[in-house]
Protein backbone atom coordinates (compact mmCIF):
# COMPACT_ATOMS: atom_id res chain seq x y z
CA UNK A 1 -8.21 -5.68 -19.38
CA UNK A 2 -11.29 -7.78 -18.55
CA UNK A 3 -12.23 -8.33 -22.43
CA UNK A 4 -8.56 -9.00 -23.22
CA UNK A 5 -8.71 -11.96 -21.00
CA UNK A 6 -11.99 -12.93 -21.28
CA UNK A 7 -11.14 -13.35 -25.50
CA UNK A 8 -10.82 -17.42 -26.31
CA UNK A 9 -9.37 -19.02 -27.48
CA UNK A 10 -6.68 -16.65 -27.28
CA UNK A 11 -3.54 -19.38 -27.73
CA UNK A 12 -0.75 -19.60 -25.39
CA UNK A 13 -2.15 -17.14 -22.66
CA UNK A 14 -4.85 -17.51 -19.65
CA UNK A 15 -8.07 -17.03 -21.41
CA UNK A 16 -11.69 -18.39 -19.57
CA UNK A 17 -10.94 -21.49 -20.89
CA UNK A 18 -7.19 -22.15 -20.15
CA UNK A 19 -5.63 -21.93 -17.07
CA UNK A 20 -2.01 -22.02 -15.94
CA UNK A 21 -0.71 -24.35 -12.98
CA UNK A 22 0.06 -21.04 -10.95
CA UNK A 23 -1.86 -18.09 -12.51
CA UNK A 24 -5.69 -18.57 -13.09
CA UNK A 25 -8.55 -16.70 -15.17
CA UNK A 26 -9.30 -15.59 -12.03
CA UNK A 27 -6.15 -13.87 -11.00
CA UNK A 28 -6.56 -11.83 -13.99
CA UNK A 29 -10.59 -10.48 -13.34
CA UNK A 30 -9.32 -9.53 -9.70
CA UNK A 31 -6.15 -7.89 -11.24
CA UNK A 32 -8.29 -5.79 -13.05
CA UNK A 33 -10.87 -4.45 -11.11
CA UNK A 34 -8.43 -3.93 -8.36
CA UNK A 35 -6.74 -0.75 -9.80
CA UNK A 36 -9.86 1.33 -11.24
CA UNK A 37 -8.99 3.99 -8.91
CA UNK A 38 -5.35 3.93 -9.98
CA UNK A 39 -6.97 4.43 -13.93
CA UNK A 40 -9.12 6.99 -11.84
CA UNK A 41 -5.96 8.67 -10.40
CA UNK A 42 -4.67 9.02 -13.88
CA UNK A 43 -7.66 10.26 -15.52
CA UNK A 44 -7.77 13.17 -12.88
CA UNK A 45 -3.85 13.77 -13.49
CA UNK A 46 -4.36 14.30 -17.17
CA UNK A 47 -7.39 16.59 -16.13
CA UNK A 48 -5.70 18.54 -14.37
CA UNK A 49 -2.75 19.19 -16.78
CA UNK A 50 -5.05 19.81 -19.37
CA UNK A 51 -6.42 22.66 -17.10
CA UNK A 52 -3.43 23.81 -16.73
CA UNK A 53 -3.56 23.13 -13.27
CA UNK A 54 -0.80 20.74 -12.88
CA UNK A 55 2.65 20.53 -15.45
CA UNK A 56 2.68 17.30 -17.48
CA UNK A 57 6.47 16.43 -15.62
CA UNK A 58 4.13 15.69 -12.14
CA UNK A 59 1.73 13.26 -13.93
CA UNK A 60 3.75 10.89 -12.26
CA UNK A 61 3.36 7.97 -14.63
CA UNK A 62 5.83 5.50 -12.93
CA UNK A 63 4.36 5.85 -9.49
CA UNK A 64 0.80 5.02 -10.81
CA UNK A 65 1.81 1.99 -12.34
CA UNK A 66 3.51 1.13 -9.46
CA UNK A 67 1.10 1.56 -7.26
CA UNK A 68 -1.26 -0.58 -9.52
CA UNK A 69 0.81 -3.12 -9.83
CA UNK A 70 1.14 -3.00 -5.98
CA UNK A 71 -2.93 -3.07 -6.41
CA UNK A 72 -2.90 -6.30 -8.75
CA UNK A 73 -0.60 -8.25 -6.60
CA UNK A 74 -2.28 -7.61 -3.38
CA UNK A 75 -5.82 -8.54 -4.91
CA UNK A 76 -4.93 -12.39 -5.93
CA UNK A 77 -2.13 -15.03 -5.27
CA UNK A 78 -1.29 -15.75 -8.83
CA UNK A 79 1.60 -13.34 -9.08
CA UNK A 80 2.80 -10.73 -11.67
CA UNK A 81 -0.68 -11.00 -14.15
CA UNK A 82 -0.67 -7.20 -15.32
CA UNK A 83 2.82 -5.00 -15.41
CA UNK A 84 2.88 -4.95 -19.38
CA UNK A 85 -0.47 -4.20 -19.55
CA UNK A 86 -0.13 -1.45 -16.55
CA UNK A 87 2.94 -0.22 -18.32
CA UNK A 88 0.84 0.60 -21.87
CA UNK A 89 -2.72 1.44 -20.09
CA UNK A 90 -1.90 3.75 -17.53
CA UNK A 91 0.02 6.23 -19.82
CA UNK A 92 -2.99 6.11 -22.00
CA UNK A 93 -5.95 6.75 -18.75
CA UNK A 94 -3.62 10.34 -18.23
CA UNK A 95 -4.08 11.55 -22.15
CA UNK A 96 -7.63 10.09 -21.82
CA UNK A 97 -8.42 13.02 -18.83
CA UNK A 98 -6.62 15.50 -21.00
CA UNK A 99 -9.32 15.24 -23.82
CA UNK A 100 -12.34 17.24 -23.19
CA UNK A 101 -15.46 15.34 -21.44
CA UNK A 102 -17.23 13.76 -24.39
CA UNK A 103 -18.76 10.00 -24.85
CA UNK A 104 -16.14 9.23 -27.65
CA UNK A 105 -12.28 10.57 -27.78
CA UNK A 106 -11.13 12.17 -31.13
CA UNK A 107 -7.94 9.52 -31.56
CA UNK A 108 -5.44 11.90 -33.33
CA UNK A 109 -5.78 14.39 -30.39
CA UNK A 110 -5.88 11.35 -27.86
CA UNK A 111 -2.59 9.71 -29.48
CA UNK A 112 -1.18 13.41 -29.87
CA UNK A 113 -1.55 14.03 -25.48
CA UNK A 114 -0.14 10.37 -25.02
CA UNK A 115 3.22 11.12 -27.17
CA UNK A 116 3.71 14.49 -24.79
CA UNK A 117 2.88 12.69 -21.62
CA UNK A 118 5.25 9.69 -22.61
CA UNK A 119 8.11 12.46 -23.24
CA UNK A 120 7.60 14.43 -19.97
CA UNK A 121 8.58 11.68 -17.86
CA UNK A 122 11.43 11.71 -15.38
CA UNK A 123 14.35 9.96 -13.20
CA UNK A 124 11.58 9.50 -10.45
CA UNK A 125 8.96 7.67 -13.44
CA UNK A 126 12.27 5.66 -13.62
CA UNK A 127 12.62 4.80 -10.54
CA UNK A 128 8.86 4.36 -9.21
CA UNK A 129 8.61 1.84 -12.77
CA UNK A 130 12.05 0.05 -11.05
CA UNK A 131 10.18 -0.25 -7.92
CA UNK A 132 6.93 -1.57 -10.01
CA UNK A 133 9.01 -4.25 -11.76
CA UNK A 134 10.20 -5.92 -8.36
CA UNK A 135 7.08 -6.02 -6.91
CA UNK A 136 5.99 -7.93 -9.68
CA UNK A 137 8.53 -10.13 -9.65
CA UNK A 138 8.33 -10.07 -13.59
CA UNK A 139 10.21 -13.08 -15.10
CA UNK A 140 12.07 -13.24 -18.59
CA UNK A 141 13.03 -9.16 -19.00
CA UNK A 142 17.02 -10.43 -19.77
CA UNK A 143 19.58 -7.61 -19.37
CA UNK A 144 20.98 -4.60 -20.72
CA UNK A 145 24.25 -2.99 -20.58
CA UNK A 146 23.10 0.09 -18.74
CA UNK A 147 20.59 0.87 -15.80
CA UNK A 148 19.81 -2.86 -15.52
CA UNK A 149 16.92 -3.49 -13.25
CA UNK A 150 18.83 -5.83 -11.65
CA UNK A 151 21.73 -3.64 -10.67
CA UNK A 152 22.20 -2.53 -7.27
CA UNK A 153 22.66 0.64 -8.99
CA UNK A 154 20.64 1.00 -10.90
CA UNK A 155 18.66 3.54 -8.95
CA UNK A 156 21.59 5.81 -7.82
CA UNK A 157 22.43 5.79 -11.44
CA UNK A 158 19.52 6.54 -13.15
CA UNK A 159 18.74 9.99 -10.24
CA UNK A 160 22.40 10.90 -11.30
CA UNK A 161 21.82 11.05 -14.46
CA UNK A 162 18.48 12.19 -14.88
CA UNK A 163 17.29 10.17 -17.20
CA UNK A 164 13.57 9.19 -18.28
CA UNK A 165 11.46 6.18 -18.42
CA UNK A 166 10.89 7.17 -22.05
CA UNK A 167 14.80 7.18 -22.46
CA UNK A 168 15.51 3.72 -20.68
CA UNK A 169 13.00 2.14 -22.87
CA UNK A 170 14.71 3.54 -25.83
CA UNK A 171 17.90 1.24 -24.53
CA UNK A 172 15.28 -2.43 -24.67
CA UNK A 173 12.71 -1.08 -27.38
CA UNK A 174 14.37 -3.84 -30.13
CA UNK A 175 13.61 -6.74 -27.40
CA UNK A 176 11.09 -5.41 -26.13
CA UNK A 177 7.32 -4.40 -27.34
CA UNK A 178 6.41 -2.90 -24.45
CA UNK A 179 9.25 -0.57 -24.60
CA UNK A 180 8.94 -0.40 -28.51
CA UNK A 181 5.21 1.18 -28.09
CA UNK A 182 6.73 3.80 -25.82
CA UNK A 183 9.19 5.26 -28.34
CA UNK A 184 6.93 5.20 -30.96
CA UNK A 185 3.69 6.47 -29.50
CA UNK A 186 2.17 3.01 -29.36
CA UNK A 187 2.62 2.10 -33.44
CA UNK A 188 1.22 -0.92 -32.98
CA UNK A 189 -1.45 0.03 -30.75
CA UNK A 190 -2.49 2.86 -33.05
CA UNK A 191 -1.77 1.65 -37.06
CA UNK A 192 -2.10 -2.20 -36.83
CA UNK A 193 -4.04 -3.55 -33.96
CA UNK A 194 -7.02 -0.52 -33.40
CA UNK A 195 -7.80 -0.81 -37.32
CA UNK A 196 -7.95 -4.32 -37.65
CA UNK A 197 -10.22 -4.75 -34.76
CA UNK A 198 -12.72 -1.83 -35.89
CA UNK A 199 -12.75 -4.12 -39.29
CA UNK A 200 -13.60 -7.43 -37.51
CA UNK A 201 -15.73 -5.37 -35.30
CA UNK A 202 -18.09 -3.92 -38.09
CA UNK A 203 -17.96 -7.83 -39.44
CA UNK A 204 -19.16 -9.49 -36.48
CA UNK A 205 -20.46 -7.92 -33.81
CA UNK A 206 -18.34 -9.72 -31.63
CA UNK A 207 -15.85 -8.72 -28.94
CA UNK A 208 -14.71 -12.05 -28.16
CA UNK A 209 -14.37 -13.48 -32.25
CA UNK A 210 -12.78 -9.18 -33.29
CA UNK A 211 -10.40 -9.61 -29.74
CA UNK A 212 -8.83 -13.22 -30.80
CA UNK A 213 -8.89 -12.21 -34.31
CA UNK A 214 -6.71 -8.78 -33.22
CA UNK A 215 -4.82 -11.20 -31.06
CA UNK A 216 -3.48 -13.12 -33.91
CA UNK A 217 -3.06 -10.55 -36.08
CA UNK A 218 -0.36 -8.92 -34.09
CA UNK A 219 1.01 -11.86 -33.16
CA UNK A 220 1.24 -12.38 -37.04
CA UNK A 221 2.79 -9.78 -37.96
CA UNK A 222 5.04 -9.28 -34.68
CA UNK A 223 6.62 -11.77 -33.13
CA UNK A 224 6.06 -11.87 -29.70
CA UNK A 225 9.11 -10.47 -27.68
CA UNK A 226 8.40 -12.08 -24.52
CA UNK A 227 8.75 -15.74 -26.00
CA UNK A 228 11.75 -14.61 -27.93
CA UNK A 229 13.83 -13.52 -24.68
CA UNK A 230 12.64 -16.95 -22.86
CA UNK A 231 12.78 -19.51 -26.06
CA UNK A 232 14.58 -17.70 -28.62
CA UNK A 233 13.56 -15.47 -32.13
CA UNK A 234 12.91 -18.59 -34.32
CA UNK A 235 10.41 -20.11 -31.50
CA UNK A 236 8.76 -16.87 -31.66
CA UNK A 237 8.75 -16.54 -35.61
CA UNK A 238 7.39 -20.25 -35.68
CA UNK A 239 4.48 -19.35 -33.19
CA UNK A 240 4.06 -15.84 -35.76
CA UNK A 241 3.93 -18.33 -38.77
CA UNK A 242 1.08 -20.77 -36.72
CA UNK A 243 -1.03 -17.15 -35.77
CA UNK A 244 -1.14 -15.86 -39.51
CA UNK A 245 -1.56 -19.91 -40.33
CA UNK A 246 -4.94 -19.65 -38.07
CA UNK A 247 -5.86 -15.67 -39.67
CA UNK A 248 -5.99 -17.45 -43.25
CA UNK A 249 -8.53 -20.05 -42.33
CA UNK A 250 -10.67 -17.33 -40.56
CA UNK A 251 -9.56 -17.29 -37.29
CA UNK A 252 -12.11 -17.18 -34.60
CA UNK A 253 -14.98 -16.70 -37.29
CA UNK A 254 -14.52 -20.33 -38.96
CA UNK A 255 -14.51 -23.92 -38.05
CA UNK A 256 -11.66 -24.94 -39.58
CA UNK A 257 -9.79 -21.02 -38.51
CA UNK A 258 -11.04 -21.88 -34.36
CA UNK A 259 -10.00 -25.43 -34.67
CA UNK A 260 -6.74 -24.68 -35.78
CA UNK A 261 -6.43 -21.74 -32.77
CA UNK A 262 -7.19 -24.96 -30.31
CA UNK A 263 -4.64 -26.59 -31.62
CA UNK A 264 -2.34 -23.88 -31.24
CA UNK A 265 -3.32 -23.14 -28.12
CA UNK A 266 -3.43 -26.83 -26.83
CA UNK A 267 0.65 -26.73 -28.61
CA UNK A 268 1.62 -23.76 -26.61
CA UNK A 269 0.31 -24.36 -23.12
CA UNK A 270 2.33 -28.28 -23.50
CA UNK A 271 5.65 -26.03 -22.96
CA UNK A 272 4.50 -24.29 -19.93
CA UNK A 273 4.67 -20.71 -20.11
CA UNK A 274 7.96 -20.87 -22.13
CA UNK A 275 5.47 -20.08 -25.20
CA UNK A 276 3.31 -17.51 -23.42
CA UNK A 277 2.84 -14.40 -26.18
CA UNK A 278 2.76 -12.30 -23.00
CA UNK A 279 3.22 -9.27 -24.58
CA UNK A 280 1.11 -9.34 -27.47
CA UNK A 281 -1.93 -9.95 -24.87
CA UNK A 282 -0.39 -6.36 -23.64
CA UNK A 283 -0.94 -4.93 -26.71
CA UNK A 284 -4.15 -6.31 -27.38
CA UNK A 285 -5.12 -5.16 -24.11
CA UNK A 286 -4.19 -1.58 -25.08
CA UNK A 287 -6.01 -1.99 -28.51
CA UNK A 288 -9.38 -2.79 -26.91
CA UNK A 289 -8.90 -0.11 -24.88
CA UNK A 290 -8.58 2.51 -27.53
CA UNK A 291 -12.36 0.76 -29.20
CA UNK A 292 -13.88 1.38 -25.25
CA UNK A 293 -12.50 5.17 -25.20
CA UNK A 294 -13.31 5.62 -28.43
CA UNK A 295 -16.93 4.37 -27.62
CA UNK A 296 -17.19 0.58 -28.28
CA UNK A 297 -19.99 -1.42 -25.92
CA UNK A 298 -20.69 -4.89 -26.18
């Protein structure tokens, strides 16, 4: 988390050299560090059910990220700076304590635990991630027809029916990335982003030049969901177009490839946080996460 928004120019999000009228670089560093011990809480979970000790149904995904998201808001005043991230990361710290203690995790066994502990969750994951979302006060999630966060509902519905965080995703994974890593065992995470950054990696040497470049990559090929449901798919396909415009001239490793990121950037933060690729900064997040598990230091 602290890389991912340390990375800049990283255009359209908070990065150390861009803040936002109401959330700040700083909102973000305290963000992070204030829910290691929810990571911690996860790690031990996925310990445990690796020992057989606990079953995977009681690694009780949804209350950790709610209860880290409780962390993140209670730590600064600039409001909802982590629930995508949260959403991706703290699924991933439980299969991280299932692997056995070694420096670097192998990532087919690592991606392997995540897919069972994303499928073992429950109605109360469903309901503890409902309870996470309105403590963040998370803007732009639009509706769906069923189990709508917004519903009064909502809640009684979703413990009558039993159903899954995994399964409610399923019902926003076409609007949603977040949602669309959880039904597919984090595709992007795993076969776009993790690659391309081990290749600018072994290139550079750089966190900060490999984390922009991943950045724009996925926003390349992606388009970022989170501007779509606030500005619409064509705002999000022209911002796409500007991202693979900025890869071809080198990105962050050029002149000409940073300038053109600035100007992006500069573009971007003129329409307020209308722009904001919110969630590909999730998924880059969760991308730089897999290179520190799997035994990346700066």
């Amino acid at each position: 988390m602290l890389f991912e928004v340390s990375a800049y120019p990283k255009p359209g999000n908070v990065h150390r050299t861009r803040d936002y009228p109401d959330t700040r670089f700083e909102h973000f560093l305290a963000s992070a560090v204030s829910c290691r011990s929810n990571f911690e809480i996860a790690a031990k979970k996925g310990s445990l059910i690796s020992n057989r000790k606990l079953p995977l149904q009681d690694a009780n995904v949804g209350s950790i990220i709610r209860d880290a998201v409780i962390s993140t808001i209670r730590s600064q005043r600039g409001g909802n700076t982590s629930l995508g991230t949260l959403t991706l990361l703290i699924p991933l710290a439980v299969a991280a304590g299932m692997a056995p203690a070694q420096d670097r995790l192998q990532l087919h066994r690592l991606r392997r635990d995540l897919g069972r502990v994303l499928e073992s969750t429950t109605e109360a994951d469903t309901v503890a991630f409902y309870d996470a979302v309105s403590h963040a006060k998370a803007g732009g999630l639009g509706k769906v027809p069923r189990f709508d966060l917004r519903s009064p509902s909502a809640k009684k519905e979703i413990l009558r029916s039993k159903i899954g965080l995994l399964d409610v995703f399923r019902l926003s994974a076409d609007r949603d990335s977040i949602c669309s890593e959880w039904i597919t065992n984090y595709a992007i995470t795993f076969e776009l982003g993790y690659p391309y950054l081990r290749k600018e990696l072994s290139k550079t040497n750089d966190i900060n030049v490999s984390t922009v470049n991943t950045y724009l990559r996925i926003l390349s090929q992606k388009p970022d969901t989170l501007i779509a449901r606030k500005a619409g798919v064509e705002k999000a396909k022209w911002v796409s177009t500007r991202s693979k415009k900025a890869l071809a001239l080198g990105g962050a490793k050029t002149i000409a490839g940073r300038k053109e990121i600035e100007r992006l950037d500069d573009e971007l933060a003129s329409n307020g946080n209308l722009l904001n690729p919110g969630a590909t900064a999730d998924l880059t997040a969760c991308v730089v996460a897999l290179a520190t598990l799997s035994g990346y230091r700066p």
